[in-house]
Protein backbone atom coordinates (compact mmCIF):
# COMPACT_ATOMS: atom_id res chain seq x y z
CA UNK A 1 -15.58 9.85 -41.09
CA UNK A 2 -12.95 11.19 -38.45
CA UNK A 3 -9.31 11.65 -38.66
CA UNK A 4 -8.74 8.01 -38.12
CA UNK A 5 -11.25 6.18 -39.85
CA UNK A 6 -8.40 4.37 -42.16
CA UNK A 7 -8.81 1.14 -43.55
CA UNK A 8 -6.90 -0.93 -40.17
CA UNK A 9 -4.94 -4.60 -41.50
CA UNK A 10 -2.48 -6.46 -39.66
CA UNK A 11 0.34 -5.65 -42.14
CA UNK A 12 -0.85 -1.85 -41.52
CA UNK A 13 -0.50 -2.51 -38.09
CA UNK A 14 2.68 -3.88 -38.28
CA UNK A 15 3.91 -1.50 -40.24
CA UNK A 16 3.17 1.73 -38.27
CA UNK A 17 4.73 -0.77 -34.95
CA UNK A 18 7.58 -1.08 -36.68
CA UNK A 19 7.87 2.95 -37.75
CA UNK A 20 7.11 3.90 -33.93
CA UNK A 21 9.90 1.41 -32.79
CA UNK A 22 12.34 2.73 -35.54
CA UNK A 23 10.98 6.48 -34.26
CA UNK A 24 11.87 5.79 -30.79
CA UNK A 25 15.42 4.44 -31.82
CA UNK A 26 16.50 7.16 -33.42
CA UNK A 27 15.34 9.30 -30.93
CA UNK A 28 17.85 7.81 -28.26
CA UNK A 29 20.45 7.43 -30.76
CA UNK A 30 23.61 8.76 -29.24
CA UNK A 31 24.45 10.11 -32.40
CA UNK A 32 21.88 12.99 -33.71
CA UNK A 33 19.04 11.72 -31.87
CA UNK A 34 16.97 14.18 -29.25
CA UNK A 35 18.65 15.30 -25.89
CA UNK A 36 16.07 15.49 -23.63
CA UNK A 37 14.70 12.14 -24.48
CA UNK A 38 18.53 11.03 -24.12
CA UNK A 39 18.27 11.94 -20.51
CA UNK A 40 14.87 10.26 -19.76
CA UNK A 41 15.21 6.84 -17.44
CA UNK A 42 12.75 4.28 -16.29
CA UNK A 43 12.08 6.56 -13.19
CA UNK A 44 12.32 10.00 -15.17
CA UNK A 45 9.65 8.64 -17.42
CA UNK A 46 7.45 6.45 -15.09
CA UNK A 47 5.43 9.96 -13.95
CA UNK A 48 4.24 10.73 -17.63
CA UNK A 49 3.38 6.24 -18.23
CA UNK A 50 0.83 6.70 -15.11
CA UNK A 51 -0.63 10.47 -16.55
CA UNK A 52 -1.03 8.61 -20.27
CA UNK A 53 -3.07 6.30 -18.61
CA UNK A 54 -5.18 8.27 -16.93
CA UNK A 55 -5.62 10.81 -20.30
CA UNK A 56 -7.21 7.40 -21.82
CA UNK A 57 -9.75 7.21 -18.41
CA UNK A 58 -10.31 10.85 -19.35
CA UNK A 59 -11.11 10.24 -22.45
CA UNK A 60 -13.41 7.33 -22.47
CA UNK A 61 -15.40 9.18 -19.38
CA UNK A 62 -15.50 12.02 -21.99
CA UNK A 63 -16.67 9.28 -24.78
CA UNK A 64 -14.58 11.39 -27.44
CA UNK A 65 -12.92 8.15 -29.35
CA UNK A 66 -10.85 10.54 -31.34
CA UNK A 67 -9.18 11.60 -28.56
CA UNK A 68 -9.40 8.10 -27.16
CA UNK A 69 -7.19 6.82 -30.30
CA UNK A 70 -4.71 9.78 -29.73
CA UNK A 71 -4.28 9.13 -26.16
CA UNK A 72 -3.94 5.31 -26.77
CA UNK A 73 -1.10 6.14 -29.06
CA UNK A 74 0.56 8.38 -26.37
CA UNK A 75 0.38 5.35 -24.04
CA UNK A 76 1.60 2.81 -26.50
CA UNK A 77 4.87 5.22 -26.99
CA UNK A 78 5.27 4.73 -22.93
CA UNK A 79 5.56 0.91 -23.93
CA UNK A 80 7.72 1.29 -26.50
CA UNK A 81 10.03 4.02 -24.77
CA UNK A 82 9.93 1.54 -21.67
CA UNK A 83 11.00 -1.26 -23.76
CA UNK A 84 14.03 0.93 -25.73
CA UNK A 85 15.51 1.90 -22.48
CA UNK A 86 15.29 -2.12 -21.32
CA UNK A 87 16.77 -2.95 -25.10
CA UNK A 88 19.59 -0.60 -24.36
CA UNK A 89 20.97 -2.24 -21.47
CA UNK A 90 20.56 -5.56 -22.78
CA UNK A 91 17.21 -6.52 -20.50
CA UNK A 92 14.56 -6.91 -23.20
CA UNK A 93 12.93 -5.59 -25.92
CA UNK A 94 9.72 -4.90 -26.92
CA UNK A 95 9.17 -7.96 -28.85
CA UNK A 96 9.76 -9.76 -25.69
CA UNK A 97 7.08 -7.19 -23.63
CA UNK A 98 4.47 -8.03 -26.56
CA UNK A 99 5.47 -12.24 -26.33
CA UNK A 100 4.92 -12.06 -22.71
CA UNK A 101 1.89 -10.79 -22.76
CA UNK A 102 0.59 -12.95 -25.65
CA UNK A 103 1.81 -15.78 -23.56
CA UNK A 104 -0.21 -14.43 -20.24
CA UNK A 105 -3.12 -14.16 -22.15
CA UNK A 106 -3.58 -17.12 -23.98
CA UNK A 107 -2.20 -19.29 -20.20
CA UNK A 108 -4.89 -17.33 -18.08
CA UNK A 109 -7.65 -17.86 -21.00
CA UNK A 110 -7.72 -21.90 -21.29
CA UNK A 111 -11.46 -21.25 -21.85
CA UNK A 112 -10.73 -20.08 -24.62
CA UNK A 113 -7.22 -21.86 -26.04
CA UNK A 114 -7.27 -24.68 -24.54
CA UNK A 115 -9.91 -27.24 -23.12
CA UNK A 116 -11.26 -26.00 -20.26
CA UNK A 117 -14.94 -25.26 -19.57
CA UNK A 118 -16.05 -22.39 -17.69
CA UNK A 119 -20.14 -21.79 -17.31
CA UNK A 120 -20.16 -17.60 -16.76
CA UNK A 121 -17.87 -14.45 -16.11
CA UNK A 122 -17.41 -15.58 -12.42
CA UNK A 123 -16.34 -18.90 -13.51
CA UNK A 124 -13.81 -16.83 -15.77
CA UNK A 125 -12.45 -14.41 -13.22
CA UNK A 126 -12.09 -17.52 -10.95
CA UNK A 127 -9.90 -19.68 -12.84
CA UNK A 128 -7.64 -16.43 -13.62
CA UNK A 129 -7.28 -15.71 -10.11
CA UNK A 130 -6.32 -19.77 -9.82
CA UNK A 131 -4.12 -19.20 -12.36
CA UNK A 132 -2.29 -16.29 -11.05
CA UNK A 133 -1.61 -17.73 -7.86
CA UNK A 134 -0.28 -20.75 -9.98
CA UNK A 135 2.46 -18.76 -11.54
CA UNK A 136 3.34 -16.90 -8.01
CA UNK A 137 4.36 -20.66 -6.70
CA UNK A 138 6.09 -21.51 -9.60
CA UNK A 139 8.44 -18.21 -9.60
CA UNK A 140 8.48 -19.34 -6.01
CA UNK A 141 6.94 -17.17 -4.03
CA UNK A 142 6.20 -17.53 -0.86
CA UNK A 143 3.23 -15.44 -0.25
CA UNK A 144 0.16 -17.60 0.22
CA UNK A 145 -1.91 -14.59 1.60
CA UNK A 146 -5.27 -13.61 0.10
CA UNK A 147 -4.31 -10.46 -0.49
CA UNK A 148 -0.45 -11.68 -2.25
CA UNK A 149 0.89 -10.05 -5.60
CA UNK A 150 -1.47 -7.12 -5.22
CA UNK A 151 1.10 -4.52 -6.50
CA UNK A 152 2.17 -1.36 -4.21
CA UNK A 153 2.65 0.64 -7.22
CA UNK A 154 -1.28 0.92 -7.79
CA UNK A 155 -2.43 4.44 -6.57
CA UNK A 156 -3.37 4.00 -3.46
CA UNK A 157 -7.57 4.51 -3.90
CA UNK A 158 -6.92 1.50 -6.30
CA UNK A 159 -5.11 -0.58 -4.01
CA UNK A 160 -7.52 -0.40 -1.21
CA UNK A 161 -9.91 -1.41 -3.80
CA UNK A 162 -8.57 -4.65 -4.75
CA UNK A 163 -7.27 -5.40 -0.73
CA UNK A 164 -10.58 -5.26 0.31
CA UNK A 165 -11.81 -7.26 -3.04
CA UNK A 166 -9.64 -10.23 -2.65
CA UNK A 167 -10.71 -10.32 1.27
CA UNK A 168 -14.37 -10.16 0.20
CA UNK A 169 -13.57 -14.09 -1.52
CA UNK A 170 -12.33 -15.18 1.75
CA UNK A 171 -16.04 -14.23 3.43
CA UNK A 172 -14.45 -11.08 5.39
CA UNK A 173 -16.86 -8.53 4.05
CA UNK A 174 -20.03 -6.37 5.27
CA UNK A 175 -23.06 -7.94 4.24
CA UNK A 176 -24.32 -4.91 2.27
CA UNK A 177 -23.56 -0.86 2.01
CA UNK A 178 -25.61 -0.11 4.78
CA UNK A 179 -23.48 -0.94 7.66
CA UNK A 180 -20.09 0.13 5.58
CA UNK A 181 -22.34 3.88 5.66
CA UNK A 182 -22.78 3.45 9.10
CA UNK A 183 -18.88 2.43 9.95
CA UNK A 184 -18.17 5.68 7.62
CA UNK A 185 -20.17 7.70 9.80
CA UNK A 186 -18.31 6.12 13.09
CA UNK A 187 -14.90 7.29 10.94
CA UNK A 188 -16.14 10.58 10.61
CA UNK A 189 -16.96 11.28 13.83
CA UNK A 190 -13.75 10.11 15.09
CA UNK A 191 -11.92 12.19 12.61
CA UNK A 192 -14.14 15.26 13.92
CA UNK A 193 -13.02 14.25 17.40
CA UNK A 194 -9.48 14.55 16.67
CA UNK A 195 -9.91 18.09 14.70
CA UNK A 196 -11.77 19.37 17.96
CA UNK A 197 -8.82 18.99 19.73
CA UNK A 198 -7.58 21.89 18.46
CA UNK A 199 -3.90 21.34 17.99
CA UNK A 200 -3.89 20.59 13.68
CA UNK A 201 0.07 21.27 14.11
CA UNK A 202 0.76 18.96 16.50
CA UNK A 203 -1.59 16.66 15.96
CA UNK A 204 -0.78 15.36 12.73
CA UNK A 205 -0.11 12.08 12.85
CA UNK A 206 -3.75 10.83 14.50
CA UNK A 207 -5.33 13.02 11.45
CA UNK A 208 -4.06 11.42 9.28
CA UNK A 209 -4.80 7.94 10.37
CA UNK A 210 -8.19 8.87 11.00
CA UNK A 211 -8.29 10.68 7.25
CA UNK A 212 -6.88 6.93 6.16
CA UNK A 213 -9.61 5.02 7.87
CA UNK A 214 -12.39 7.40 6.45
CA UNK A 215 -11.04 7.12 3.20
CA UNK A 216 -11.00 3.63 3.42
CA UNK A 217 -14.11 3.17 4.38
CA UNK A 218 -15.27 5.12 1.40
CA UNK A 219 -13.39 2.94 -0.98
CA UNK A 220 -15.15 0.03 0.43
CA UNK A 221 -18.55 1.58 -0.15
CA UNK A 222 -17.61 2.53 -4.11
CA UNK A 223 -17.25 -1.52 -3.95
CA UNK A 224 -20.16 -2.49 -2.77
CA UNK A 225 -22.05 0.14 -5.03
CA UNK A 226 -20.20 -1.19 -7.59
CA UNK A 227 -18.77 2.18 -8.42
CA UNK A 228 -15.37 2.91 -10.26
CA UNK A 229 -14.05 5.16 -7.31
CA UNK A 230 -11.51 6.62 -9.64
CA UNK A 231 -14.39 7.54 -12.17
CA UNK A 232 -16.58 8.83 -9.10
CA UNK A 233 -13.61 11.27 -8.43
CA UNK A 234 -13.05 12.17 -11.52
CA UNK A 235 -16.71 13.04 -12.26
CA UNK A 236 -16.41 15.41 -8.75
CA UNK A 237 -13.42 16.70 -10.04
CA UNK A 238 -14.77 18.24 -13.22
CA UNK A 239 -17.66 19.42 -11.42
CA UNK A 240 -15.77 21.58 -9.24
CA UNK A 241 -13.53 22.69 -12.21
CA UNK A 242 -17.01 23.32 -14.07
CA UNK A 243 -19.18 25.15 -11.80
CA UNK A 244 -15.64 26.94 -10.44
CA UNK A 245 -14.88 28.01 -13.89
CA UNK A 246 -18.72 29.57 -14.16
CA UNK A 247 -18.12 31.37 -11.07
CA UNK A 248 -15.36 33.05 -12.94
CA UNK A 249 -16.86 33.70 -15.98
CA UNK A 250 -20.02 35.48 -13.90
CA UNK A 251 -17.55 37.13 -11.79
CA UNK A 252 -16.42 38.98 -14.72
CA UNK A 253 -19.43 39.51 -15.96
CA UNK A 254 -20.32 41.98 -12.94
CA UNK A 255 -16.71 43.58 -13.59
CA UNK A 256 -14.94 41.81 -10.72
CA UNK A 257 -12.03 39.28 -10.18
CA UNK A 258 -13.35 36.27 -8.08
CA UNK A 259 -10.41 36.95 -5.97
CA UNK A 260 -11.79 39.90 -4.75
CA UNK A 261 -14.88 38.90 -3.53
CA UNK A 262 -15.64 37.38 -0.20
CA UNK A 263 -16.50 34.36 0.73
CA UNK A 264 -20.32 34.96 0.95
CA UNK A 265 -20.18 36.55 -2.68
CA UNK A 266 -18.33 33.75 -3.75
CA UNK A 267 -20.25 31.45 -2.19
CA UNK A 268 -23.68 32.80 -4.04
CA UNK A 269 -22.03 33.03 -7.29
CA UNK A 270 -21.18 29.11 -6.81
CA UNK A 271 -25.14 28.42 -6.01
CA UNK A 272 -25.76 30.64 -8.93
CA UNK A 273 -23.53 28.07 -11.27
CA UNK A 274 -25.46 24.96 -9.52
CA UNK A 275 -28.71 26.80 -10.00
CA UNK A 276 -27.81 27.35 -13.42
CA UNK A 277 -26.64 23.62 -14.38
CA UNK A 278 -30.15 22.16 -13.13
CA UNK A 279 -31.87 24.56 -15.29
């Protein structure tokens, strides 16, 4: 039994909702309640919403649910500060966030609350995307693009993602990961080409559009693997933080700072930590 292996009801549930949203009000109470969250606003606390999110990724790559059901909580105060900030100025409030989404859910599930018969997950993922496109002509949008109401607030690695996705249904696609590898190595080369020119000052701008088009490509070929590209970075990330962290450790071992080794010494104490993972 861990920490939060208590009995969970929906009056429970309701009742520790309720406590957070009373929590929350008294922090921003005017009167007594806590000055820095009294300065926060939707933009001050937008940063911390999208690192609460990714704490939960972290988490679940970790597979440590205790953590997991601390760092849900953390995001579920980002709601509900969110929502006190809207109530404040008369917008909404959070039993208006949690009503919309109920609605969403149950509209874009008709499978499921309604009549509607749907043979697999395709079928399902299908009539959402319908369904979405639905409600972006009846708030009247005008966008009839395949690639409409993909948001420009996703990071961008995520955006690419879903771009490339939604032209996929249309038939624009490579037929496999093979030729997306070989277009990869065409974007490499030309980024190579633009590095041998020598001038990295002054030749900024055509680096970085070739660095877009590599990294691009790259995203396309986590889709076709059917690879989470955030989780593939991720997993690269604590690698380097692991085996950098060893080389540190052995560093002081032999009685010196890694900073004051070279780069060959470095570089063999870094094969020593990859040598020493394998094993």
């Amino acid at each position: 039994m861990s920490a939060h292996d208590t009995p969970t009801t929906d009056s429970a549930a309701s009742n520790e909702l309720e406590r957070l949203l009373s929590i929350m009000a008294r922090l921003r109470d005017p009167q007594g309640g806590c000055p820095w969250d009294l300065e926060q606003n939707f933009a001050t606390i937008a940063p911390y919403t999208i690192e609460e999110a990714y704490e939960v990724a972290d988490a679940i790559d970790r597979g440590d649910l205790d953590d997991l059901c601390d760092e849900l909580g953390d995001l579920l105060l980002q709601v509900v500060f969110h929502a006190r900030m809207a109530e404040e100025q008369g917008a909404f409030a959070f039993a208006e966030v949690a009503r919309a989404i109920s609605d969403k859910m149950q509209r874009r599930h008709p499978h499921v609350f309604a009549d509607v018969s749907v043979d697999d997950a395709d079928g399902v993922t299908r009539n959402w995307d319908a369904i979405k496109r639905a409600e972006r002509v009846a708030k009247g949008e005008q966008d009839t693009s395949a690639l409409a109401g993909i948001s420009r607030g996703l990071p961008e690695w995520q955006r690419a993602v879903k771009l490339q996705s939604r032209a996929a249904k249309v038939g624009f696609d490579w037929p496999g990961p093979l030729p997306v590898l070989d277009k990869a190595a065409e974007e490499l080369q030309e980024l190579r080409e633009e590095f041998e020119r020598g001038d990295i000052a002054g030749n900024k701008a055509r680096l970085q559009e070739e660095l877009g088009d590599l990294l691009f490509v790259c995203a396309n070929l986590a889709r076709h693997a059917d690879i989470d590209l955030g989780a593939a970075l991720r997993g690269a990330n604590h690698k380097f933080e692991r085996r950098f962290r060893a080389m540190e450790a052995q560093a002081e071992v032999q009685g010196e700072a890694l900073s004051a080794l070279d780069l060959d010494a470095q570089e063999a104490l870094w094969q020593h930590a990859k040598a020493a993972e394998r094993a």
